[in-house]
C-alpha atoms as a PDB file:
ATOM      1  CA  UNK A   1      95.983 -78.947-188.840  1.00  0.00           C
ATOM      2  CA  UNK A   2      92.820 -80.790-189.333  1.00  0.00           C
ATOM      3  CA  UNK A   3      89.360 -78.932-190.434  1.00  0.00           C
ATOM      4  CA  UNK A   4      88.193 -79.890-186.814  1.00  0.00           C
ATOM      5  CA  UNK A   5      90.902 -77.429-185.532  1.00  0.00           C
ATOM      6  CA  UNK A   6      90.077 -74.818-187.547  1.00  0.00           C
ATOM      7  CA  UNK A   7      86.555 -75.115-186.883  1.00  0.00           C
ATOM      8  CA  UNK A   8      87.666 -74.880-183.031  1.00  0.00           C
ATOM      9  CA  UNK A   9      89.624 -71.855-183.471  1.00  0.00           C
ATOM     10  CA  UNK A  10      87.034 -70.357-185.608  1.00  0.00           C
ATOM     11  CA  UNK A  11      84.023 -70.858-182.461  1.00  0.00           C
ATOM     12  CA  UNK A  12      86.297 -69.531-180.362  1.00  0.00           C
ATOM     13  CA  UNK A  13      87.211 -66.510-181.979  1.00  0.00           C
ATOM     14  CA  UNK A  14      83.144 -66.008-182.873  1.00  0.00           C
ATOM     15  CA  UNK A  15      82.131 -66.007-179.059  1.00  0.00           C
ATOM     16  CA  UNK A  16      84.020 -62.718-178.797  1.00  0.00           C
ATOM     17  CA  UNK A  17      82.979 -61.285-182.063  1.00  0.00           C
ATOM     18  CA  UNK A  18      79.262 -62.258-180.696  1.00  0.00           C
ATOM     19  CA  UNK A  19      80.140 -60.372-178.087  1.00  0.00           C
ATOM     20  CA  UNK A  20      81.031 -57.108-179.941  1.00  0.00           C
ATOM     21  CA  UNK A  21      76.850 -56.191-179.557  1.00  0.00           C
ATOM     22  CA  UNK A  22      75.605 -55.960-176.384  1.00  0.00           C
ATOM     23  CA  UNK A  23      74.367 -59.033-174.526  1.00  0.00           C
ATOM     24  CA  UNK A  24      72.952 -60.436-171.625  1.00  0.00           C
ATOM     25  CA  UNK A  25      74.900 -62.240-169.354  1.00  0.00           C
ATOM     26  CA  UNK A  26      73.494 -66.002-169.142  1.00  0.00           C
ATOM     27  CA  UNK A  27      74.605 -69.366-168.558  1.00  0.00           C
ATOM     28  CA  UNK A  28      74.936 -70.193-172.256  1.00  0.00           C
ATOM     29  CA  UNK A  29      76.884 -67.309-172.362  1.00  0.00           C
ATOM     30  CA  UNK A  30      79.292 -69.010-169.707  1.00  0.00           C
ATOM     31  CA  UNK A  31      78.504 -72.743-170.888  1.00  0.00           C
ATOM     32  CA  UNK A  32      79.776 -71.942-174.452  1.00  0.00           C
ATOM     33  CA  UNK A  33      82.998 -71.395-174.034  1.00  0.00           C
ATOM     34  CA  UNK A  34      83.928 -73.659-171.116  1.00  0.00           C
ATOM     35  CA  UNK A  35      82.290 -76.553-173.827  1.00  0.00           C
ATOM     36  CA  UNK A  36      84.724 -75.647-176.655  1.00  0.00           C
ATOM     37  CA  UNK A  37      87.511 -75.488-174.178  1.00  0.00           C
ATOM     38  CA  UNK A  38      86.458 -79.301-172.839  1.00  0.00           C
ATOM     39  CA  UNK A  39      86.486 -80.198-176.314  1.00  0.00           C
ATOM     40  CA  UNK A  40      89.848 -79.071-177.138  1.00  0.00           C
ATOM     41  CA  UNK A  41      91.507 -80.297-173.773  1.00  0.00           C
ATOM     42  CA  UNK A  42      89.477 -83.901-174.533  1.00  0.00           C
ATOM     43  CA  UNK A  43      91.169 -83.853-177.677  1.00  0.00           C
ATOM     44  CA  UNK A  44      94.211 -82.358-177.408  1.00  0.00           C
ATOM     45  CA  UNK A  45      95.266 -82.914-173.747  1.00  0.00           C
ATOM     46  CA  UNK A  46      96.616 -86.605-173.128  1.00  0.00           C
ATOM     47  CA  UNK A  47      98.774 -85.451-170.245  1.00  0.00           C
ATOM     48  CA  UNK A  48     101.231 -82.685-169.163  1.00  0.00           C
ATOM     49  CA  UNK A  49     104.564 -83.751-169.298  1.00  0.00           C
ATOM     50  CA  UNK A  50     107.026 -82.790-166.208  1.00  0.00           C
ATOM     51  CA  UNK A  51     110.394 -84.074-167.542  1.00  0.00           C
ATOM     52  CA  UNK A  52     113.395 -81.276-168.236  1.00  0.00           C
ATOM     53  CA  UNK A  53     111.766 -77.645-168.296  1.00  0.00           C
ATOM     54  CA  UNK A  54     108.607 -78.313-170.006  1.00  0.00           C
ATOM     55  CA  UNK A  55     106.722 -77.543-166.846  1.00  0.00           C
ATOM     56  CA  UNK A  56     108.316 -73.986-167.214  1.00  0.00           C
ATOM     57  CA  UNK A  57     106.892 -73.542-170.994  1.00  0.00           C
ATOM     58  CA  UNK A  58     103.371 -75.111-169.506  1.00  0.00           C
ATOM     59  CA  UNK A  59     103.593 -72.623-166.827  1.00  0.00           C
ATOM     60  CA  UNK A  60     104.784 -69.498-168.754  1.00  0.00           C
ATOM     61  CA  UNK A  61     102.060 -70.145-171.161  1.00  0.00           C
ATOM     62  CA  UNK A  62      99.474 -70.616-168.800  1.00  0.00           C
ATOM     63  CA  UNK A  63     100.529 -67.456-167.000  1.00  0.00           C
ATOM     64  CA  UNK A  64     100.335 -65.109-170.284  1.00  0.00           C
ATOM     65  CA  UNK A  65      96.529 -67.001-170.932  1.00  0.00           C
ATOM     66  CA  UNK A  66      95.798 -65.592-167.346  1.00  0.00           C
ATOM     67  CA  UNK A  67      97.154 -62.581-167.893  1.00  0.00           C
ATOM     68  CA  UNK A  68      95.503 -62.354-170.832  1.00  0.00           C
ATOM     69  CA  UNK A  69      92.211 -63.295-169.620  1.00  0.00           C
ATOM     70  CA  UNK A  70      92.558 -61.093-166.797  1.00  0.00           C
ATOM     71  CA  UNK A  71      92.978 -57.685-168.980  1.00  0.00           C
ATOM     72  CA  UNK A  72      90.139 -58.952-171.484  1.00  0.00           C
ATOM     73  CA  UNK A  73      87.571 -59.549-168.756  1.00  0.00           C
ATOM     74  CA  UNK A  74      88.770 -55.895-167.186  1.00  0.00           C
ATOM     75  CA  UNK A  75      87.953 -54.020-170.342  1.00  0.00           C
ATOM     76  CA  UNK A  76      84.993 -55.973-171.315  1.00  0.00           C
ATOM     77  CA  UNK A  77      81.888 -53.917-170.883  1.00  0.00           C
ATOM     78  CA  UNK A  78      80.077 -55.060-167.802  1.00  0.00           C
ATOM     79  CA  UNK A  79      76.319 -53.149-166.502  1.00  0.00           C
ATOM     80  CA  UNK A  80      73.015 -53.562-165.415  1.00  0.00           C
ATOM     81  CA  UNK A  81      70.178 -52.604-167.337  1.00  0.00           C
ATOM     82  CA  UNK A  82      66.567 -53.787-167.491  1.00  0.00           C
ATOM     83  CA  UNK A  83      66.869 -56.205-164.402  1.00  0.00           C
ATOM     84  CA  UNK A  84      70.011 -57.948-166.370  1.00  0.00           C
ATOM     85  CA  UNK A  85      73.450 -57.897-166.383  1.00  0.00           C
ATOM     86  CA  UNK A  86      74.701 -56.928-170.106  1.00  0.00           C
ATOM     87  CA  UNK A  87      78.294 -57.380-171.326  1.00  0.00           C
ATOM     88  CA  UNK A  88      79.622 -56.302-174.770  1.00  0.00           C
ATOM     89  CA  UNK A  89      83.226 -57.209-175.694  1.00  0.00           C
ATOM     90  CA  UNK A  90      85.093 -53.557-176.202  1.00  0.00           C
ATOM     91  CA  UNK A  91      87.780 -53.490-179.643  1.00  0.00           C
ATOM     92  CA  UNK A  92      90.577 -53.530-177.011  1.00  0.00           C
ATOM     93  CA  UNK A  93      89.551 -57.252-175.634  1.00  0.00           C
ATOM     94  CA  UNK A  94      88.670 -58.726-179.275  1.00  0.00           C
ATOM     95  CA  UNK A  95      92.064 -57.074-180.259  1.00  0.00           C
ATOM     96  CA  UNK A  96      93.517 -59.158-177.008  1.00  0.00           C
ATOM     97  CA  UNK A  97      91.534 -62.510-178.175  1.00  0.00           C
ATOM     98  CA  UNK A  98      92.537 -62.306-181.767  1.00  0.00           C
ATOM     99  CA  UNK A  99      95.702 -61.873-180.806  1.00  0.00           C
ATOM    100  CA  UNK A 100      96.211 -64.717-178.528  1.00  0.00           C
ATOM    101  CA  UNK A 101      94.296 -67.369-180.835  1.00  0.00           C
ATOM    102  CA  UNK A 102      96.067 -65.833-183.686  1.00  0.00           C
ATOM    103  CA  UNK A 103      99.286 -66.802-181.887  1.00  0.00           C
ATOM    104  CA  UNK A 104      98.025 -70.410-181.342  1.00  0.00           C
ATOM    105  CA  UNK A 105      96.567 -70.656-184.788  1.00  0.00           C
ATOM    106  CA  UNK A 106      99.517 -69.206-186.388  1.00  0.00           C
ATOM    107  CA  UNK A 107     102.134 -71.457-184.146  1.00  0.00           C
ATOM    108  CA  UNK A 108     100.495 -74.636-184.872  1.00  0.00           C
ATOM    109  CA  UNK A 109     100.444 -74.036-188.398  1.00  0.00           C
ATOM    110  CA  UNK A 110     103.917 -72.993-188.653  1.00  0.00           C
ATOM    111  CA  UNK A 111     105.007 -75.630-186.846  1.00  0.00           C
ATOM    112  CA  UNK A 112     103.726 -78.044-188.909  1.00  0.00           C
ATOM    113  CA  UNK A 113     105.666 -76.553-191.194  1.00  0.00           C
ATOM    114  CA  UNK A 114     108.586 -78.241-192.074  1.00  0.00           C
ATOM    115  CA  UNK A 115     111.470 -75.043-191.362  1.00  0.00           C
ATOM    116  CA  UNK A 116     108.976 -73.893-188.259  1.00  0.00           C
ATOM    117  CA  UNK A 117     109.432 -77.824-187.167  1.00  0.00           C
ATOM    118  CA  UNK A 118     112.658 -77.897-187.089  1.00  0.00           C
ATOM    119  CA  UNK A 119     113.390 -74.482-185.246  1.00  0.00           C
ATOM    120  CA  UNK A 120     110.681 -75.493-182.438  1.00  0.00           C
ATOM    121  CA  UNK A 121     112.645 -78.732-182.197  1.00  0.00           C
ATOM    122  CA  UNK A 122     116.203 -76.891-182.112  1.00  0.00           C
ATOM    123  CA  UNK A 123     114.725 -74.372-179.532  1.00  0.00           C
ATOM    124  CA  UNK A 124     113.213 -77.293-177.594  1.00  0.00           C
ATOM    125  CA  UNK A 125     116.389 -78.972-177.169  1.00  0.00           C
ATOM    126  CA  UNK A 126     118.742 -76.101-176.078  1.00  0.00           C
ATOM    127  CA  UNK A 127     116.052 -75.958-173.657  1.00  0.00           C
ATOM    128  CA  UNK A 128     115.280 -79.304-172.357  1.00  0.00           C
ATOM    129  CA  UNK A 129     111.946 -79.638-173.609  1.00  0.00           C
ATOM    130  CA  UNK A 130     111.421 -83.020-173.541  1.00  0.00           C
ATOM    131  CA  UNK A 131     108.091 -83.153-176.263  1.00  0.00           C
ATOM    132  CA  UNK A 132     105.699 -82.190-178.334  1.00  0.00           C
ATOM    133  CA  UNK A 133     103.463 -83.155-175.999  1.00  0.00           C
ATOM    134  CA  UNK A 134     104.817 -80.039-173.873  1.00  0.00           C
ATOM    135  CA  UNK A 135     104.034 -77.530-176.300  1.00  0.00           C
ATOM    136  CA  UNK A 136     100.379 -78.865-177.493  1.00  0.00           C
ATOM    137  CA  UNK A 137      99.698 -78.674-173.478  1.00  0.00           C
ATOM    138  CA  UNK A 138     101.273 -74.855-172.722  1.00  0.00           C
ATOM    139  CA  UNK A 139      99.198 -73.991-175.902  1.00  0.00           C
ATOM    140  CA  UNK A 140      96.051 -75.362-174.646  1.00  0.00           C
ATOM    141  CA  UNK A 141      96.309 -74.621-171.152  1.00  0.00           C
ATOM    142  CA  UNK A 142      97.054 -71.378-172.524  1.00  0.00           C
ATOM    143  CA  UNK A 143      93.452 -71.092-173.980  1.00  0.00           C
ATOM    144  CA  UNK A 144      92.357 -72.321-170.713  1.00  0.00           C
ATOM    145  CA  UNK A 145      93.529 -69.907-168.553  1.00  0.00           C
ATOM    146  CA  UNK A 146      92.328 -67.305-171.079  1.00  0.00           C
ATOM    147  CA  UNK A 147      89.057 -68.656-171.280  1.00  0.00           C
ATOM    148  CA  UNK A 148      88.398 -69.436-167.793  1.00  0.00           C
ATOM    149  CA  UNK A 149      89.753 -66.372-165.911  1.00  0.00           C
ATOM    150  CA  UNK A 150      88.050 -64.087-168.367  1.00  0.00           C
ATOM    151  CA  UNK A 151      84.638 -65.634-167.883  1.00  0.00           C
ATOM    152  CA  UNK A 152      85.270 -65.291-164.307  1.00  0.00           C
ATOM    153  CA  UNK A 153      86.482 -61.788-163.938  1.00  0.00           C
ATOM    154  CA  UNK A 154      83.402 -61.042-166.534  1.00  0.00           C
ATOM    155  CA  UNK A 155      80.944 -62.854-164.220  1.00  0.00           C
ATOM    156  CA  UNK A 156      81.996 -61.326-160.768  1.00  0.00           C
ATOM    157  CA  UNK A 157      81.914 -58.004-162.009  1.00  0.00           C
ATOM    158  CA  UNK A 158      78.328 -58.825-163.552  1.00  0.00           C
ATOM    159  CA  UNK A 159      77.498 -60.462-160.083  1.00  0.00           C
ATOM    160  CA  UNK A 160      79.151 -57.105-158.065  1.00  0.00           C
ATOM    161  CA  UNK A 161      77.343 -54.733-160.428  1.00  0.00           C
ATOM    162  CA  UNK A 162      73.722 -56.443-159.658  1.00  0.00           C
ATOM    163  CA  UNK A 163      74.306 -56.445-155.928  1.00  0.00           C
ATOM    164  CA  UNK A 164      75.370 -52.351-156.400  1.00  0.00           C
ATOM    165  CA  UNK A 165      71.609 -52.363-158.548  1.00  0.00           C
ATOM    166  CA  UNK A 166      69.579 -54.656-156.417  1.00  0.00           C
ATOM    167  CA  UNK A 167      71.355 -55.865-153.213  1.00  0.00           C
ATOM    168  CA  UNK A 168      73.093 -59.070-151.747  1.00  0.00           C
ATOM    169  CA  UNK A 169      70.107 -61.105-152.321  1.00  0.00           C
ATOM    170  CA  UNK A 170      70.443 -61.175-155.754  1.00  0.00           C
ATOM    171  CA  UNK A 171      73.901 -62.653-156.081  1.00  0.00           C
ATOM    172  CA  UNK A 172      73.051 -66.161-156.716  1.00  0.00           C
ATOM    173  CA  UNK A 173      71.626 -66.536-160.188  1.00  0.00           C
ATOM    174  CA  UNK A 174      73.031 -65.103-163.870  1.00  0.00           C
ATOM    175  CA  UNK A 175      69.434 -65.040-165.612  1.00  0.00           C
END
């Protein structure tokens, strides 16, 4: 692992821990971790390879990102105060992002590993998975799906709380 991917994984895991005190909801609360995301699919995304079952690792690790998105943005904090919406990141969805960039931290360093390389490589051919490739893009689009649905079950319920506060006509902006 280069210092760039540490670095990554390190932003990633501080937009959550940011998130531990109360906040308001903005764009550059939305914007920040989308951009990190970009920057790891730029780099680390060439392509997602569709030969033997490596569509079924892509998938399955896409699917646990969602799901795990999906359970952090439910027990993430979400009112209306002071003509704002506020989020703050409860322990139970920091424990669920540690967790799941722990995982990714912790596989791509073992992996690189020589014993770790050599069991991914055994495990990917007893189960036709065709490249590396295939696991660098089920562990980022496992981020993805994380990151995205997350932010997007955060925002709505932001978005729903407001209109409960202030009415429909409010829906449009986060500010």
């Amino acid at each position: 692992m280069t210092i760039s991917d540490w670095l990554i994984d390190v932003a990633l895991l501080l937009v959550v821990f940011r998130q531990l005190r109360e906040e308001r909801l903005t764009l550059r609360t939305v914007l920040l971790p989308l951009a990190l995301i970009t920057w790891a699919g730029a780099t680390y995304l060439h392509h997602i390879p569709t030969a033997g079952h490596d569509l079924l690792l892509v998938g399955l690790f896409a699917g646990i990102g969602v799901a795990f998105g999906l359970a952090g943005g439910l027990i993430t904090r979400v009112r209306f105060a002071d003509g704002h919406i506020r989020v703050k990141a409860t322990l139970g969805a920091a424990a669920l992002w540690v967790v799941s960039m722990g995982f990714r931290l912790g596989f791509a360093v073992w992996s690189s590993h020589a014993s770790g390389g050599a069991f991914v490589a055994r495990f990917s051919a007893d189960h036709d998975i065709t490249s590396e490739q295939a696991w660098v893009a089920a562990l980022v689009l496992m981020a993805f799906g994380e990151v995205i649905v997350r932010l997007g079950v955060i925002v709505v319920r932001g978005l729903r709380t407001r209109a409960r506060h202030q009415g429909p006509a409010a829906l449009p902006a986060l500010a």
